[in-house]
Protein backbone atom coordinates (compact mmCIF):
# COMPACT_ATOMS: atom_id res chain seq x y z
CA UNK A 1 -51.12 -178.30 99.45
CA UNK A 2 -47.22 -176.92 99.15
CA UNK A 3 -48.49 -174.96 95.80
CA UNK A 4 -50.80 -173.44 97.72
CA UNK A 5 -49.10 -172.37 100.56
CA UNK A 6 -46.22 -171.13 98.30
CA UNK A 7 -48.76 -169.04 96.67
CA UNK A 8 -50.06 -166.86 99.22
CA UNK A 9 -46.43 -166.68 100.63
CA UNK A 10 -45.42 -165.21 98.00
CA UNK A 11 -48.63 -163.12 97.82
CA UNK A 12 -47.71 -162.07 101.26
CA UNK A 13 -44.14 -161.23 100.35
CA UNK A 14 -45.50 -158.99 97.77
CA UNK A 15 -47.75 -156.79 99.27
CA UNK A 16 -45.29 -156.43 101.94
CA UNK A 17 -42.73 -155.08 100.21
CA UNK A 18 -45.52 -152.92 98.43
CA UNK A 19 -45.72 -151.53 101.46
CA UNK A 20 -42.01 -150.94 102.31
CA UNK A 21 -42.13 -149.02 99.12
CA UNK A 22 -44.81 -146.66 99.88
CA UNK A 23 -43.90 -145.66 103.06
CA UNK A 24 -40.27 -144.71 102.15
CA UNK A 25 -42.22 -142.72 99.20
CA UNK A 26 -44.84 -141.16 101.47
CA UNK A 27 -42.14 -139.94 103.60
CA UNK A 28 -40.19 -138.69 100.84
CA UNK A 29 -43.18 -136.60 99.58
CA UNK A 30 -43.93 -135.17 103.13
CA UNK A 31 -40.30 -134.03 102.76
CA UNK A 32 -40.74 -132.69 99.86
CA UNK A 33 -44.04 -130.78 100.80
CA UNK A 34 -42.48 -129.15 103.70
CA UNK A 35 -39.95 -127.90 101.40
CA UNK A 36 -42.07 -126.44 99.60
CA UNK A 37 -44.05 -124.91 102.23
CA UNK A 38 -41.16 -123.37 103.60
CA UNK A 39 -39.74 -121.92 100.04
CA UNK A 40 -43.69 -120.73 99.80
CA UNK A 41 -43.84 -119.08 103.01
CA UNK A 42 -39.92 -117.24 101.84
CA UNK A 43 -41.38 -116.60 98.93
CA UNK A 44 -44.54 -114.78 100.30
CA UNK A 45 -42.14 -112.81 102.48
CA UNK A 46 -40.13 -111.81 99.46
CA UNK A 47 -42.88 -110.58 97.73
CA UNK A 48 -44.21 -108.90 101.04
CA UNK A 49 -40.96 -106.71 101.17
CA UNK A 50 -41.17 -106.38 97.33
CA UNK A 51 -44.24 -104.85 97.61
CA UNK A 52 -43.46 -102.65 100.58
CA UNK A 53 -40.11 -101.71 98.42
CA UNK A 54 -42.52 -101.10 95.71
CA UNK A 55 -44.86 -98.72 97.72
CA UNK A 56 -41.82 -96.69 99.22
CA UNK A 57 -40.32 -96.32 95.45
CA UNK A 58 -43.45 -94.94 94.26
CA UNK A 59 -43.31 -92.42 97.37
CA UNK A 60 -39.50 -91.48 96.55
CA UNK A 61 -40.60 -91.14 92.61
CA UNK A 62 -44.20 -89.03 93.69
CA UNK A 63 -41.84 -86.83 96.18
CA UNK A 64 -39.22 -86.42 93.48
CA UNK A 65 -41.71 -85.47 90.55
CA UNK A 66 -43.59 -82.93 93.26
CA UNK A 67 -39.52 -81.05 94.14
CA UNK A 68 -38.80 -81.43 89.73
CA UNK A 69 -42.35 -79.24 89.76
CA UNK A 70 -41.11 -76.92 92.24
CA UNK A 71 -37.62 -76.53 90.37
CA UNK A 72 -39.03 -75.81 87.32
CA UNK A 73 -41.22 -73.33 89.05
CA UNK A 74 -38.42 -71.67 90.97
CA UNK A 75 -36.52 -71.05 87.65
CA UNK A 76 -39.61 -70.29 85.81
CA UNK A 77 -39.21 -67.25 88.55
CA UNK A 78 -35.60 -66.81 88.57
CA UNK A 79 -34.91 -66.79 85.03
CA UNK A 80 -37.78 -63.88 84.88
CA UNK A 81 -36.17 -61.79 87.55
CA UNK A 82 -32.91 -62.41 85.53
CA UNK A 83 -34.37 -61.20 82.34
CA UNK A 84 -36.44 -58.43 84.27
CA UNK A 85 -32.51 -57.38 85.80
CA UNK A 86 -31.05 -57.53 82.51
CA UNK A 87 -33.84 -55.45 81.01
CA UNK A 88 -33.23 -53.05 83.92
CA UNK A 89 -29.22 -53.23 83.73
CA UNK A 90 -29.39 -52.41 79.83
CA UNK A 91 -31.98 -49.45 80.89
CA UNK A 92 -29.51 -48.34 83.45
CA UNK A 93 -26.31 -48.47 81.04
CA UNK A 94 -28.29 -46.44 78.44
CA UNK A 95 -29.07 -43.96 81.51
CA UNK A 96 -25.47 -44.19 82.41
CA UNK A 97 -23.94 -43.46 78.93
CA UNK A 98 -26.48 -40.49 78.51
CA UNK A 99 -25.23 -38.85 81.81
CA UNK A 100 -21.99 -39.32 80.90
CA UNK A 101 -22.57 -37.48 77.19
CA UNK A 102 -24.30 -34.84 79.36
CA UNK A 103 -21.66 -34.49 82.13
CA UNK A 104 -19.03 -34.20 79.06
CA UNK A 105 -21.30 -31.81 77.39
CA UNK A 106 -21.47 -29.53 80.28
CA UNK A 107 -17.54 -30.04 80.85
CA UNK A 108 -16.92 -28.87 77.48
CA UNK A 109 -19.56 -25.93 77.54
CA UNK A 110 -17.73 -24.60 81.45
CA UNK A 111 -14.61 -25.12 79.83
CA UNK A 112 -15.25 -23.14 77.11
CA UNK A 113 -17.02 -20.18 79.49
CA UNK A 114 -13.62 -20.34 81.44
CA UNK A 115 -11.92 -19.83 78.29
CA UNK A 116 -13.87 -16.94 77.10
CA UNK A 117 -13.69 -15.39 80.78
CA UNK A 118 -9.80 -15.97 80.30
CA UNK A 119 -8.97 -14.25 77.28
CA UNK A 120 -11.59 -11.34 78.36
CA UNK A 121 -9.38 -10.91 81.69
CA UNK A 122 -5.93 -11.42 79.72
CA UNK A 123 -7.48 -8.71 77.03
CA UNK A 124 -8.69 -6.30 80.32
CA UNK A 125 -5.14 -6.71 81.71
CA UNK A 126 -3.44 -5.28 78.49
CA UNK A 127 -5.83 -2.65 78.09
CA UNK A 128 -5.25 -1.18 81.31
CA UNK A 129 -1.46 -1.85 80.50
CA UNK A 130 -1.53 -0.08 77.39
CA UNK A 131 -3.90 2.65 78.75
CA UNK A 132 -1.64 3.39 81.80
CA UNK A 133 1.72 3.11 79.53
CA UNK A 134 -0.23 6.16 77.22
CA UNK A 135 -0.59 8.21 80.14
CA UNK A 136 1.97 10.69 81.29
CA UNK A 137 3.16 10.79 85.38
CA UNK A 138 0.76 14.42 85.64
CA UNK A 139 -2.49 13.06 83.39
CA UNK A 140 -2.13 9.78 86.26
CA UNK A 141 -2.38 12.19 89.21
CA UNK A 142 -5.83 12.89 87.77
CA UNK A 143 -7.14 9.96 86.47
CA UNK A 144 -7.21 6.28 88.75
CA UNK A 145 -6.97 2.73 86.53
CA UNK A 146 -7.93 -0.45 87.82
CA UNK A 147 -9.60 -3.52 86.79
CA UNK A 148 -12.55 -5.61 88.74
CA UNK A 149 -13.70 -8.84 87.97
CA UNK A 150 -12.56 -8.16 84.45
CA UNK A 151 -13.93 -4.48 83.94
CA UNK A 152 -11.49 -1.90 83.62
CA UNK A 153 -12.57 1.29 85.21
CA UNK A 154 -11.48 4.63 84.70
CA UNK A 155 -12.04 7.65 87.25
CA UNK A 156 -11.41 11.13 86.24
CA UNK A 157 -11.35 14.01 88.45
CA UNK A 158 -13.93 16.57 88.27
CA UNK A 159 -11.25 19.47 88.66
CA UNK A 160 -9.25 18.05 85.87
CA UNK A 161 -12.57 17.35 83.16
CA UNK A 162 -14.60 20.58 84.40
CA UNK A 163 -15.61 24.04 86.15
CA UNK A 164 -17.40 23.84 89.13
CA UNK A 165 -20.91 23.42 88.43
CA UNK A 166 -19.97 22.90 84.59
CA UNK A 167 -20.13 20.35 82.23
CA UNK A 168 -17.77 22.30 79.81
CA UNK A 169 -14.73 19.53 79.34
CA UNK A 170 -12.07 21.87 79.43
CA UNK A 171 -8.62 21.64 76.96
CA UNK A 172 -6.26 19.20 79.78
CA UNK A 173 -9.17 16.77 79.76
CA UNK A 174 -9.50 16.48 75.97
CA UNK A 175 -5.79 15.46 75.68
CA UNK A 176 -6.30 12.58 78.00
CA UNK A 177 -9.60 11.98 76.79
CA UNK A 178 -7.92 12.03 72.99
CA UNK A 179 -5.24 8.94 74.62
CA UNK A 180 -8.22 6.92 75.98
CA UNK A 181 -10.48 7.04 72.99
CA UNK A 182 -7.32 5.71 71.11
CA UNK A 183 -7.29 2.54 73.29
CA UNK A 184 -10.60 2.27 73.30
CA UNK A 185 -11.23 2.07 69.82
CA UNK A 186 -8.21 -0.45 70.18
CA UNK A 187 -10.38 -3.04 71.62
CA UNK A 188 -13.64 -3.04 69.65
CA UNK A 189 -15.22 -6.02 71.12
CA UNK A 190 -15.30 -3.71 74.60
CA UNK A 191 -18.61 -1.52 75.43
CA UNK A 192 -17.86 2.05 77.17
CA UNK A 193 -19.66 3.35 80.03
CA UNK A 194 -19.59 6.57 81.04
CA UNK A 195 -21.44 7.77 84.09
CA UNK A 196 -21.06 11.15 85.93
CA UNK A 197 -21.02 11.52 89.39
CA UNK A 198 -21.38 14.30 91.80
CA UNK A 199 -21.29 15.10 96.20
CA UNK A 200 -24.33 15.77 97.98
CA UNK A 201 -24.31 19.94 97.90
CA UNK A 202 -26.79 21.26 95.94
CA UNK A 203 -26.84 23.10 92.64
CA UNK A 204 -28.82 25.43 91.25
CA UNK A 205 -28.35 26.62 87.36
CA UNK A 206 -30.44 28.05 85.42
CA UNK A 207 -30.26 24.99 82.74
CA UNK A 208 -29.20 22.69 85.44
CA UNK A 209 -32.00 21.23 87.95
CA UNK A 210 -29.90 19.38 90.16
CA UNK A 211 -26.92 17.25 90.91
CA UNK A 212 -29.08 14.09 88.81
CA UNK A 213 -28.65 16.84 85.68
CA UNK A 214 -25.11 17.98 86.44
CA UNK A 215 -23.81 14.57 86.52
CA UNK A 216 -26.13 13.42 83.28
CA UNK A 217 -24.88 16.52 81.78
CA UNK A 218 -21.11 15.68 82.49
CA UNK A 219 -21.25 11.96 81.28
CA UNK A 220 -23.34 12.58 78.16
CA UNK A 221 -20.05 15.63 77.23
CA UNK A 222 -17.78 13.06 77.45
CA UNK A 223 -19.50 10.73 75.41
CA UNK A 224 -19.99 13.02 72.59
CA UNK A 225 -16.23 14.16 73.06
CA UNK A 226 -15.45 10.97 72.53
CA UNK A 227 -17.90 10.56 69.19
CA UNK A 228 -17.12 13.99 67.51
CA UNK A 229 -13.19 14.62 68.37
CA UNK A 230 -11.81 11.06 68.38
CA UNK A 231 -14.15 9.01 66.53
CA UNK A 232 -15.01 6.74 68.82
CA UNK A 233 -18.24 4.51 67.68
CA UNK A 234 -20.97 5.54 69.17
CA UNK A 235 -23.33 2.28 69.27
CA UNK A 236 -21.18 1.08 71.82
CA UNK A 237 -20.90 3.72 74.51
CA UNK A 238 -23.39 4.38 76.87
CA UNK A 239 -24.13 7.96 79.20
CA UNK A 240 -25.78 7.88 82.70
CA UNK A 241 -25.95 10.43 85.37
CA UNK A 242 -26.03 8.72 89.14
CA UNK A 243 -25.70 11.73 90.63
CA UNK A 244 -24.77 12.18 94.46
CA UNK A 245 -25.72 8.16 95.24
CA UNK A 246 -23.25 6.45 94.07
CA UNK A 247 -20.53 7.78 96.55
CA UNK A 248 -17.08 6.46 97.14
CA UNK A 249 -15.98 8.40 100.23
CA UNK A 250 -17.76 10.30 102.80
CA UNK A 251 -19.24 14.20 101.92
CA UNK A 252 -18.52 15.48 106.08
CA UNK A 253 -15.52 16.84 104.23
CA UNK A 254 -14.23 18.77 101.68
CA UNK A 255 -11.62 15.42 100.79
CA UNK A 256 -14.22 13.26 100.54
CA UNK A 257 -16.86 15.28 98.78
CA UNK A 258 -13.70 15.62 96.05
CA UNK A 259 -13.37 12.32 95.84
CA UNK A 260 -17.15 12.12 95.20
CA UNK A 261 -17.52 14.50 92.43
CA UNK A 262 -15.92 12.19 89.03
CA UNK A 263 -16.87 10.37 85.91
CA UNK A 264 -16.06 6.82 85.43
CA UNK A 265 -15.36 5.42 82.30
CA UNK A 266 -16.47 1.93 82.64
CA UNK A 267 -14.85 -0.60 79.84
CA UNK A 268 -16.29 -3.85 79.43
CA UNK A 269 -15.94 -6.72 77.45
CA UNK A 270 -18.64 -7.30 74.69
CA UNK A 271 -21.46 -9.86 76.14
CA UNK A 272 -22.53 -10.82 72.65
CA UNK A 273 -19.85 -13.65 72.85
CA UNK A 274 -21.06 -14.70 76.23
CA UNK A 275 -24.61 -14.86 75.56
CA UNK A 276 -24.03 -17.02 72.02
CA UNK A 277 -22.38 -19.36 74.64
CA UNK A 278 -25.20 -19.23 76.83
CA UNK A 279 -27.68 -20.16 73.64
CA UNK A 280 -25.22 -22.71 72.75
CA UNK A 281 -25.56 -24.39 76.20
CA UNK A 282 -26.11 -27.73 76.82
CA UNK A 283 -29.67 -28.82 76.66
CA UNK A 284 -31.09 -31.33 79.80
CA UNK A 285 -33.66 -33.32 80.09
């Protein structure tokens, strides 16, 4: 009877603390679970936030490849502007630099006009120098010297070179006419003018028309005076009658109408050297 009743005591005993056992386990796993469900739900909020951080990257990276496309494009158009400005800079320098040759050019061509006009007025200068120094105090009284512009002019009186109504030269005008042709053919790079003038009163010759003859008449003497008795070349002198209207002082009176009635000698400097100059000019495009 004792066996027995040991038996299931000890039966009982056993499956009693079986059951101590389990429960401490069981709890132990519940512990464990909820640990886990709580490091599953922080997990699951990680990975939320990862994914939002994931979506807001992929934003940052779409908006920064979208501005890269728009740099590049913005210096695909600046660097063409800058080569289009270079292009037009390098134009405008060669534009430039021509100018400049041109503007020196011209410089060089004025200067060299102003140095031609120089020596022409330096050479007019002596001439009438020399021509006044040949002259005595009485052949002066007769004949008027000055220079314009660079011409010389030379006015004779009509009482000194002829007769009234005559285009005789008589023997006083000759030996001033001998001292001009000598300073004349002094200067050969000067043309000679000669033109005869006259007042407004009439004349009537029998080989003389009118005052447009008389003063013709009177220049074209000179001229050959000048030729055949002091050897002055004739290519470069010129005769030309203006007759009464080309007046220096009025014809009311008998002072003025005096005044009127001369031949000018006109001396001017060769325009062969001008015109080369002119040829020569600068050519503009």
């Amino acid at each position: 009877m004792k066996p027995r009743i040991l038996t299931i005591a000890l039966v009982a005993g056993s499956i009693a603390l079986t059951s101590c056992v389990s429960n401490k386990k069981y709890a132990q796993l519940q512990a464990d679970y909820k640990t886990s469900q709580e490091a599953l739900a922080d997990n699951k909020a990680a990975l939320a936030e990862c994914n939002a951080n994931t979506r807001s990257l992929q934003q940052l990276l779409e908006d920064a490849r979208k501005r890269n496309n728009e740099l590049k494009e913005g210096y695909a158009e600046l660097k063409a502007t800058l080569d289009k400005s270079i292009q037009n800079n390098s134009q405008g320098n060669v534009n430039i630099a021509k100018l400049v040759d041109e503007i020196n050019a011209s410089n060089k061509y004025i200067k060299q006009l102003v140095a031609a006009k120089s020596k022409s007025d330096s050479l007019s200068m002596v001439l009438t120098n020399n021509l006044t120094r040949s002259l005595s105090r009485d052949d002066l009284r007769d004949v008027d010297i000055k220079v314009l512009k660079g011409v010389v002019y030379i006015s004779l009186a009509d009482n000194m070179l002829f007769n009234t109504g005559s285009y005789q030269i008589s023997s006083r005008a000759m030996s001033i006419l001998s001292k001009i042709a000598k300073i004349i053919k002094d200067y050969r790079d000067y043309d000679v003018l000669v033109e005869g003038n006259t007042d407004n009163v009439p004349i009537s010759r029998p080989n003389i028309r009118n005052n447009w003859d008389l003063s013709a008449l009177r220049a074209s003497s000179v001229v050959q005076a000048l030729q055949n008795d002091f050897g002055v070349d004739p290519s470069r002198m010129t005769a030309g009658g203006r007759g009464e209207y080309h007046a220096v002082a009025s014809n009311e009176n008998e002072q003025g109408r005096q005044l009127n009635r001369r031949t000018e000698i006109i001396i001017t400097p060769n325009l062969d050297q001008f015109m080369e100059l002119i040829d020569k000019a600068p050519e503009t495009e």
